[in-house]
Protein backbone atom coordinates (compact mmCIF):
# COMPACT_ATOMS: atom_id res chain seq x y z
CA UNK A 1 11.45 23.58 -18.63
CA UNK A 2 14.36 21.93 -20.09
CA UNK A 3 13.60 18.56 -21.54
CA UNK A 4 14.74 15.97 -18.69
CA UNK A 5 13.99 17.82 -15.85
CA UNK A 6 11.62 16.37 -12.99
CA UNK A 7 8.09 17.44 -13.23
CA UNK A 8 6.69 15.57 -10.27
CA UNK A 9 7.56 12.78 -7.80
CA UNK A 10 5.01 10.54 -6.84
CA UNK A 11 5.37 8.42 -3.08
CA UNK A 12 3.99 5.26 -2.21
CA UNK A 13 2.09 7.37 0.69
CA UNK A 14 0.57 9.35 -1.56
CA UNK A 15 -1.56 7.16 -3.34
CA UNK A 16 -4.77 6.25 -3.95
CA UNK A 17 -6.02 2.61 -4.32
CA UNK A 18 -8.40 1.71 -6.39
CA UNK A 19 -11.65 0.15 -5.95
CA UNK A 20 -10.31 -3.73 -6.65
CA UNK A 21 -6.81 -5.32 -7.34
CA UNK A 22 -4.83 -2.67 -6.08
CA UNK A 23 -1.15 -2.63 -4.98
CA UNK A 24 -0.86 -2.63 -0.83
CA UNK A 25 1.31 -0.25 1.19
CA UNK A 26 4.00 -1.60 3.08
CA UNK A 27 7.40 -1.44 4.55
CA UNK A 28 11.06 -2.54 3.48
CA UNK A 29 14.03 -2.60 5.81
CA UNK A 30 14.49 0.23 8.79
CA UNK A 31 11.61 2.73 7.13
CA UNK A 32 11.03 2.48 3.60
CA UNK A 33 7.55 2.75 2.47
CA UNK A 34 6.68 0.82 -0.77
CA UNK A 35 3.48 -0.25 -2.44
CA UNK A 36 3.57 -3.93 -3.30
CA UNK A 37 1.97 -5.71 -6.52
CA UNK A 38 1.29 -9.16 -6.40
CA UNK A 39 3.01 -11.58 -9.27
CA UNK A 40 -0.30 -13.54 -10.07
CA UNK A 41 -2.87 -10.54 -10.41
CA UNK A 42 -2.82 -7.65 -12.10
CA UNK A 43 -2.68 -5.14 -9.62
CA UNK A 44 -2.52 -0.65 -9.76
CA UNK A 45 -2.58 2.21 -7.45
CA UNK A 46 -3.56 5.95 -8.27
CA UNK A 47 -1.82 9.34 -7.77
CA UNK A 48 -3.74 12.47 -8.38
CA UNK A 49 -1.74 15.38 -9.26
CA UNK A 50 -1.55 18.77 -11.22
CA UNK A 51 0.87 19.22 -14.04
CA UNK A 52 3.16 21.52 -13.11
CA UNK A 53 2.83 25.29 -15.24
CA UNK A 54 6.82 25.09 -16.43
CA UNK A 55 5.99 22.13 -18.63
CA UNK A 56 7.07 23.11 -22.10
CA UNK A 57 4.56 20.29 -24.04
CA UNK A 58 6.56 17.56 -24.81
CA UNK A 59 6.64 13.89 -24.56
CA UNK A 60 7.12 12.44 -20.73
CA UNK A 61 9.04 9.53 -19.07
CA UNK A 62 7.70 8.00 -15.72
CA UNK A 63 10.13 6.07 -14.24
CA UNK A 64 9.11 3.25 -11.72
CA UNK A 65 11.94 2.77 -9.12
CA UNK A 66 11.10 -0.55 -7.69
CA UNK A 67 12.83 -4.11 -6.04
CA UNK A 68 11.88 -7.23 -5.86
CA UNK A 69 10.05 -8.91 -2.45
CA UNK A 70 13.37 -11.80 -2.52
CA UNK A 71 13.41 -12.65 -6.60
CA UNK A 72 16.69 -12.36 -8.13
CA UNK A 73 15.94 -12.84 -11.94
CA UNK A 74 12.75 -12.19 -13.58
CA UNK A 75 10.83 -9.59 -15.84
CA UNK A 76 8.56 -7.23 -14.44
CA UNK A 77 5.72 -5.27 -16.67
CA UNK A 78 4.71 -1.92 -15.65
CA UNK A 79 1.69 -0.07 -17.63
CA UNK A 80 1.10 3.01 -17.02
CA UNK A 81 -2.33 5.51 -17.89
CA UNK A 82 -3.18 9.28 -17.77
CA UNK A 83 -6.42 10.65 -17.03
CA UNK A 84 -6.81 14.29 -17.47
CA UNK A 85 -9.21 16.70 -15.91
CA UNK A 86 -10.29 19.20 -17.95
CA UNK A 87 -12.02 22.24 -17.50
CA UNK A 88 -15.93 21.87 -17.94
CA UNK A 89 -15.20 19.09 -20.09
CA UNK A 90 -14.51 15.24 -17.85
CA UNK A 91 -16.94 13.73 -15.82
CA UNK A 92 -15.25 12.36 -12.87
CA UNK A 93 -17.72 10.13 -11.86
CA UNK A 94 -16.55 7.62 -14.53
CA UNK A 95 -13.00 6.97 -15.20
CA UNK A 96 -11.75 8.10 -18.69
CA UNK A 97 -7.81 6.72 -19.14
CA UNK A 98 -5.50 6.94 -22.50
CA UNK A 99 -4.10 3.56 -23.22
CA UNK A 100 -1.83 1.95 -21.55
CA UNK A 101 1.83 2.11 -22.03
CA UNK A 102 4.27 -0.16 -21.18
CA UNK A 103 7.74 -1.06 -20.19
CA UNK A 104 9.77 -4.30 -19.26
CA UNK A 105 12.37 -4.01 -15.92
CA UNK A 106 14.32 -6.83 -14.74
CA UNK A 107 14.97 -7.90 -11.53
CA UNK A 108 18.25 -6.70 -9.72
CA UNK A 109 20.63 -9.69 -8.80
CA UNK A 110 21.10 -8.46 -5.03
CA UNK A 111 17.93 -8.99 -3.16
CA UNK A 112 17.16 -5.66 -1.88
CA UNK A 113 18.81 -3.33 -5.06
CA UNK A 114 16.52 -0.70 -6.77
CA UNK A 115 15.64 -0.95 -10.46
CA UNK A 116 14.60 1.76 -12.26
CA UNK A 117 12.59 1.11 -15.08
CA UNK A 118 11.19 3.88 -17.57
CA UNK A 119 8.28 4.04 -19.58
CA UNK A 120 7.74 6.51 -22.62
CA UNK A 121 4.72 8.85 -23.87
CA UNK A 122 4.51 10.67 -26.65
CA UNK A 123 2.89 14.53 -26.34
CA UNK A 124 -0.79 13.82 -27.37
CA UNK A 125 -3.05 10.70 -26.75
CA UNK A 126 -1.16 8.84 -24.53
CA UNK A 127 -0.90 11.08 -22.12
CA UNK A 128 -4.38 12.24 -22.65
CA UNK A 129 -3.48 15.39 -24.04
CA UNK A 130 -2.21 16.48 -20.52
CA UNK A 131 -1.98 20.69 -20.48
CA UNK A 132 0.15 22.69 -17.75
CA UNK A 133 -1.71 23.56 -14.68
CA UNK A 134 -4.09 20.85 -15.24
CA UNK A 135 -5.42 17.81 -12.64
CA UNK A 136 -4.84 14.46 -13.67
CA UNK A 137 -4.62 11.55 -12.75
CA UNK A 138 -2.00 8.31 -13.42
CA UNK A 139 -2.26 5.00 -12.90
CA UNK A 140 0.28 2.19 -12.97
CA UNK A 141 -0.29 -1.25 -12.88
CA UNK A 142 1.86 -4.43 -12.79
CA UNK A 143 0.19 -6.27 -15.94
CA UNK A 144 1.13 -9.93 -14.30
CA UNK A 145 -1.00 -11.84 -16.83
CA UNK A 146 1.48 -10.81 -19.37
CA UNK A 147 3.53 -13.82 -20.41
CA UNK A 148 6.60 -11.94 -20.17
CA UNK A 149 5.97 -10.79 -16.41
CA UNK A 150 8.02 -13.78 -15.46
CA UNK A 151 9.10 -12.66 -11.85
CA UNK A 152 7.86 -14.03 -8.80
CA UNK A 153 6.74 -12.84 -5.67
CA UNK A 154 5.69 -9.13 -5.50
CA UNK A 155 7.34 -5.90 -7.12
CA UNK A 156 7.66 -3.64 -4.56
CA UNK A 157 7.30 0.35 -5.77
CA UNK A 158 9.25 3.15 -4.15
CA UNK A 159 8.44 6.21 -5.88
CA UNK A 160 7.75 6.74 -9.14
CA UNK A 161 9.08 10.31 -11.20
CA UNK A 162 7.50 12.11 -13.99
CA UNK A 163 10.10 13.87 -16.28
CA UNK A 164 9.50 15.77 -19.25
CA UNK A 165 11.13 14.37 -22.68
């Protein structure tokens, strides 16, 4: 696959909360489905997923396409985590994440406008050494108790693509 292309899109209806602190599905305008996370607690939702087989091995962007509840100006910072599945190897009754990554979005200026914020991993470790045609999972989380998470009210996810890079 060319470096670029989308490998997956992930929907708010699609995923899976957590146990505790997760993001809560909701609605924006006439039909828009979009998982909100809350300004003063760090809050994440799950997808689980397969990597598709054309992925070539490299590095991959998610990018978080998101609004604002009614902020204007702010900082928003997204983290995001890979857990892979592999063969005979992961226990899945414990969860087993790479680090974190993160990324920094602003606010849009118009109530209401999408932001698109990406964030980058490297092939390897922080992506969990993620192979094609295998399950994983990803987690992103709003890290609010960062000091430069300055927005208020809730970020408000509307789908969230995985590209290769």
């Amino acid at each position: 696959m060319a470096s670029g292309n989308t490998l997956l899109v992930l929907l708010p209806t699609g995923s899976l909360p957590p146990t505790s602190n997760y993001a809560t599905l909701d609605t924006r305008g006439s039909g828009h489905w979009v998982l909100d996370f809350d300004a003063a607690t760090n809050e994440s939702t799950l997808w689980a997923d397969v990597l598709p087989r054309n992925y070539a091995g490299g590095g991959l962007t998610v990018t978080v396409c998101w609004m604002s509840t009614g902020a204007t100006s702010g900082d928003v910072v997204w983290q995001g985590q890979f857990e892979r599945h592999q063969d005979e190897t992961d226990d899945l009754d414990s969860d087993s994440f790479a680090a974190a990554q993160s990324a920094t979005g602003t606010a849009a200026g118009t109530n209401g406008a999408v932001q698109y914020t990406g964030i980058t991993f490297t092939a390897g470790a922080q992506m969990d050494s993620l192979a094609a045609g295998e399950h994983f999972r990803f987690k992103l989380i709003r890290n609010a108790a960062d000091a430069a998470d300055t927005m208020a009210g809730d970020a408000e996810v509307l789908s969230v693509e995985i590209r290769e890079t």
